[in-house]
Protein backbone atom coordinates (compact mmCIF):
# COMPACT_ATOMS: atom_id res chain seq x y z
CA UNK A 1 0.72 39.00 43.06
CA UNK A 2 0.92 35.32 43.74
CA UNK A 3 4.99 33.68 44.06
CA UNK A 4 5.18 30.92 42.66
CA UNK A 5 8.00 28.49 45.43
CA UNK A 6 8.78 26.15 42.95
CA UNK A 7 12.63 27.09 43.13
CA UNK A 8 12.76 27.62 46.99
CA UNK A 9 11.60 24.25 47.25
CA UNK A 10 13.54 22.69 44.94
CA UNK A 11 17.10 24.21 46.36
CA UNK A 12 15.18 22.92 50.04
CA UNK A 13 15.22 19.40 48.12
CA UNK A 14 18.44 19.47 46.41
CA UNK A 15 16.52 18.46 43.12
CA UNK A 16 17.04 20.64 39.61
CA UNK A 17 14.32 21.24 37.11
CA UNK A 18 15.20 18.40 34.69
CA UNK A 19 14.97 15.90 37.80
CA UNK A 20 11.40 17.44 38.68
CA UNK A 21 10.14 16.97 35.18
CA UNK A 22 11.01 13.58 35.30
CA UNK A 23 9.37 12.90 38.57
CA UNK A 24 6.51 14.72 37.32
CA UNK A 25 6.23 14.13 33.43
CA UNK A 26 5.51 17.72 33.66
CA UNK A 27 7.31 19.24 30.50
CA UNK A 28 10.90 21.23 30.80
CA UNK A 29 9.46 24.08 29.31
CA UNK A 30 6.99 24.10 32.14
CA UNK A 31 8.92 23.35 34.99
CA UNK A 32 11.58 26.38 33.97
CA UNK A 33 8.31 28.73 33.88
CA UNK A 34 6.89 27.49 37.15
CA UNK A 35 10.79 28.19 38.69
CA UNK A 36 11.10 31.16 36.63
CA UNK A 37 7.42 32.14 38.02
CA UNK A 38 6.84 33.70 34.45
CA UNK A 39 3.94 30.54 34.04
CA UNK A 40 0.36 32.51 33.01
CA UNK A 41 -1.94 29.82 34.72
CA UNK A 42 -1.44 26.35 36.87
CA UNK A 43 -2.98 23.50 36.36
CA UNK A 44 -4.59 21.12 38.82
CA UNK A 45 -3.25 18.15 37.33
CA UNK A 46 1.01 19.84 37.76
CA UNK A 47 0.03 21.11 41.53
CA UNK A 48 -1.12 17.54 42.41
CA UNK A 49 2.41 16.09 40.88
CA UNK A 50 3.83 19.09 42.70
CA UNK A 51 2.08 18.63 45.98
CA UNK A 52 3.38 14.77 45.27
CA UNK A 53 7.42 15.34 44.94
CA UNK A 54 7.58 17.93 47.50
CA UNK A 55 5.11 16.36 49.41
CA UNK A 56 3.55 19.47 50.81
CA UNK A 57 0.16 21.02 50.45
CA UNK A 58 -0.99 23.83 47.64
CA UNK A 59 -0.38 26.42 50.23
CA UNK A 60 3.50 25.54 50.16
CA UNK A 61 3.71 26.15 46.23
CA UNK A 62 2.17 29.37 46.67
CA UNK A 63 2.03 32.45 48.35
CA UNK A 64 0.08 36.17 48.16
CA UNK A 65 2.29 39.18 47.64
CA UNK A 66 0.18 42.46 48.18
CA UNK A 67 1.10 44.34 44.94
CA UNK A 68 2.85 47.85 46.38
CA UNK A 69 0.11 51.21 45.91
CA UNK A 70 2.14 53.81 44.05
């Protein structure tokens, strides 16, 4: 499973979702999916904007979760 760090990193830069949108011109809707990590598929165009606010690299936004084995 891949986690999505949009909301770690936003409490790490005391910003909220509606200020990210903004900053981004990605839409609410989107940013609340990306923090909610229920968002189907990224595009290249939000992790740029992402990588831009946060100033970080891809790797920060994201991170492999080994699904458990049952």
């Amino acid at each position: 499973m891949i986690k999505i760090k949009v909301s770690e990193l936003l409490g790490r830069h005391k910003m909220t979702q509606k200020s990210l949108s903004e900053k981004t011109g990605i839409r609410p809707g989107t940013v609340s999916a990306l923090y909610h990590e229920t968002v189907k598929r990224l595009e290249i165009e939000h992790l740029n904007k992402l990588c831009e606010v946060f100033n970080c690299q891809p790797g920060d936004l994201l991170e492999y979760v080994p699904d458990k084995k049952e």
